[in-house]
Protein backbone atom coordinates (compact mmCIF):
# COMPACT_ATOMS: atom_id res chain seq x y z
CA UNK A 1 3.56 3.28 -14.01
CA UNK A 2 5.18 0.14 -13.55
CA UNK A 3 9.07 -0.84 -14.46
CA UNK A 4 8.32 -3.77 -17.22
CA UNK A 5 12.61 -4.41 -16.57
CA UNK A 6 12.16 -4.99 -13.26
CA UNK A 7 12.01 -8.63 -12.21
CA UNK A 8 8.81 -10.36 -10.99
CA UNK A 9 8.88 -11.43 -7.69
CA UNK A 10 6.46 -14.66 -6.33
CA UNK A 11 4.76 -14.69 -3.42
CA UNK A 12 4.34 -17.91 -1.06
CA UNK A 13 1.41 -18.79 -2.97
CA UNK A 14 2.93 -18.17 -6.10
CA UNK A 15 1.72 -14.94 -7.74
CA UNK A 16 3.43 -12.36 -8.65
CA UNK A 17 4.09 -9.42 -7.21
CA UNK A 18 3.00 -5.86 -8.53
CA UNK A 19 5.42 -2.79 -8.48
CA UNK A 20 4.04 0.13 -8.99
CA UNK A 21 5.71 3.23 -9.93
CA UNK A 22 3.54 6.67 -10.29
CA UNK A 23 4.75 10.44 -10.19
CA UNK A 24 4.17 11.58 -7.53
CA UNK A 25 1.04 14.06 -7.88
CA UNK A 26 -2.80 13.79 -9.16
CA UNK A 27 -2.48 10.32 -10.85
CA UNK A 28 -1.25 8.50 -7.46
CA UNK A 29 -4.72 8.06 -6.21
CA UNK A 30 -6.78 7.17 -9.04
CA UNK A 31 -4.18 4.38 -10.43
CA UNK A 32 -3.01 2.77 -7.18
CA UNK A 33 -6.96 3.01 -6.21
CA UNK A 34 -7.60 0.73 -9.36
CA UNK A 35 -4.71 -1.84 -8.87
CA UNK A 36 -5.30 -2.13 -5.20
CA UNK A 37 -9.36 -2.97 -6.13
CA UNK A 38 -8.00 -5.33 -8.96
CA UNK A 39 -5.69 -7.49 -6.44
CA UNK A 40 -7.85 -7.22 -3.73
CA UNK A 41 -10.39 -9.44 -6.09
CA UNK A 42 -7.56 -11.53 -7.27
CA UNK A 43 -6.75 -12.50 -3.41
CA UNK A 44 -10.11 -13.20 -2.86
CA UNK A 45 -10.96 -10.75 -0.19
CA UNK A 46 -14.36 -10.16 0.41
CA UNK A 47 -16.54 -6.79 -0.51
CA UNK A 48 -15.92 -5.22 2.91
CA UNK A 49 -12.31 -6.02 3.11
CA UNK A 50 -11.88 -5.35 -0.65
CA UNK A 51 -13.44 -1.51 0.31
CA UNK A 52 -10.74 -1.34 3.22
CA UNK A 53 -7.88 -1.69 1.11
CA UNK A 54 -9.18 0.94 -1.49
CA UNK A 55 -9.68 3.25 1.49
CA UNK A 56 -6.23 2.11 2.72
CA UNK A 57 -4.99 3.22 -1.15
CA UNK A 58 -6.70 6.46 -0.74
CA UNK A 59 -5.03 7.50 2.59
CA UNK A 60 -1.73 6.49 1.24
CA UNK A 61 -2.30 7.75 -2.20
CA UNK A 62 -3.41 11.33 -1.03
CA UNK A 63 0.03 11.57 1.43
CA UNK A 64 2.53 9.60 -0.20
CA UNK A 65 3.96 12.33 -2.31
CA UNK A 66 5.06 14.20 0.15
CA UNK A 67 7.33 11.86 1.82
CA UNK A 68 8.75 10.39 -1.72
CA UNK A 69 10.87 11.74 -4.21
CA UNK A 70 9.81 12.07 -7.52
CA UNK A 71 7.91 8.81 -7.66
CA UNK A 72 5.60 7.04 -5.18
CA UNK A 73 6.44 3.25 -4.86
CA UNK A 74 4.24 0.66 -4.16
CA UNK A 75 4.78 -3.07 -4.02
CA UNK A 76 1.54 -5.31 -3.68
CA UNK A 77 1.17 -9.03 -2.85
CA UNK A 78 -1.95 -10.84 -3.19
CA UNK A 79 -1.83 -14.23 -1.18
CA UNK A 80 -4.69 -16.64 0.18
CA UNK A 81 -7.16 -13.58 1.29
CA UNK A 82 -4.82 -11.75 1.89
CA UNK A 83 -3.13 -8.25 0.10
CA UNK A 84 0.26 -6.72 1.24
CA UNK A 85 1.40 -3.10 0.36
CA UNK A 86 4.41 -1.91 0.90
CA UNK A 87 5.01 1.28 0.17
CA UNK A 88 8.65 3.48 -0.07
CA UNK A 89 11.13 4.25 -0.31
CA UNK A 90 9.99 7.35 1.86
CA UNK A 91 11.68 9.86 3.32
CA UNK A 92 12.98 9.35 7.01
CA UNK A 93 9.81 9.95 8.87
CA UNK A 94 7.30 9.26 5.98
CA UNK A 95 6.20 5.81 7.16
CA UNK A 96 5.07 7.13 10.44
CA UNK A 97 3.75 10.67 9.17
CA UNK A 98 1.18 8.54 6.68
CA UNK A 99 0.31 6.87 9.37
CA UNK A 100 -0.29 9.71 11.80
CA UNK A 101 -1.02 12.18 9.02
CA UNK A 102 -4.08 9.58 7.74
CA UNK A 103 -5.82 9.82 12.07
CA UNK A 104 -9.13 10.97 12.52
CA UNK A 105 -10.28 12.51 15.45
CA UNK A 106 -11.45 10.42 18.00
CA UNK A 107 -11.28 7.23 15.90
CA UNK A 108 -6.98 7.36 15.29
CA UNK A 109 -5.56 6.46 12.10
CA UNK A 110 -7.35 4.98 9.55
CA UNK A 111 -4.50 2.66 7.78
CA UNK A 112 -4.20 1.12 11.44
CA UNK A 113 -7.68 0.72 12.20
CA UNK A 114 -8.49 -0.91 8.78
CA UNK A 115 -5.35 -3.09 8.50
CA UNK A 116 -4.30 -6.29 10.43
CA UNK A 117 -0.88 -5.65 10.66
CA UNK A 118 1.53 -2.72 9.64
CA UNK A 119 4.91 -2.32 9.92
CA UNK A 120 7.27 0.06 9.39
CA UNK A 121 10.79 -1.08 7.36
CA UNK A 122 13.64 0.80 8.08
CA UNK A 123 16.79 0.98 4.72
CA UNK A 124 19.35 3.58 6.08
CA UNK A 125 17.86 6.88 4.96
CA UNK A 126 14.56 5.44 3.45
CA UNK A 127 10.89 3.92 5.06
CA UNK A 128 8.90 2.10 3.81
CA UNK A 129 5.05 1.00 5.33
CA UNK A 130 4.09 -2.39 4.96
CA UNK A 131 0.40 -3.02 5.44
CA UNK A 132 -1.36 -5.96 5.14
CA UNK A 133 -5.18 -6.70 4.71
CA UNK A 134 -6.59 -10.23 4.89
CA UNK A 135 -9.89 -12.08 5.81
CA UNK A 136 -9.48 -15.04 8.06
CA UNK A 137 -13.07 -16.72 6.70
């Protein structure tokens, strides 16, 4: 789960930010799927938009392993209506793999569809996805 030794970081709005640390397997999806529903209420993000960032946490959930080493990583930032992820480290190619790995036919990928801005982070060998979900209202 999550390091308790590892230092809280505050967002802009001042609240903390949530590391996340699960082996990588079965668990992934079912925990990060409950923390990403939790902050996505705490932000303030409407029913819809709270749906699209547990769908988001599915698609990254069910690929992440893959592309990380023993543990998939996930930092999330609740803001103003607004929830950042950023997952990683991943493997060299990872960030772009979930994203092309998580495309339906004829609709693309479903992390960039449902997400107002990604980005991919590169650290020397390591990725990392940033995606961030927000409602302007």
């Amino acid at each position: 789960m999550s390091d308790p030794a590892a230092p809280s970081m505050q967002t802009a709005e001042g609240l903390p930010e949530t590391r996340l640390a699960v082996a990588a397997g079965p668990l992934v999806g079912p925990v990060l799927r409950r923390v990403v529903g939790m902050l996505a209420a705490r932000a303030d993000l409407p029913l819809d938009r709270l749906d699209d960032a547990v769908l988001v946490a599915d698609v990254i959930a069910s690929r992440a392993s893959a592309w990380s080493d023993d543990l998939v990583q996930v930092s999330l930032q609740p803001g103003e209506r607004t929830l950042w992820l950023r997952v990683g480290p991943l493997r060299k190619g990872g960030a772009e793999a979930l994203l092309d790995e998580a495309a339906v036919p004829d609709v693309g990928s479903v992390i960039t569809k449902l997400a107002d801005e990604v980005q991919v982070d590169a650290d020397g060998t390591s990725e990392f996805l940033r995606v961030r979900l927000s409602y302007p209202g």
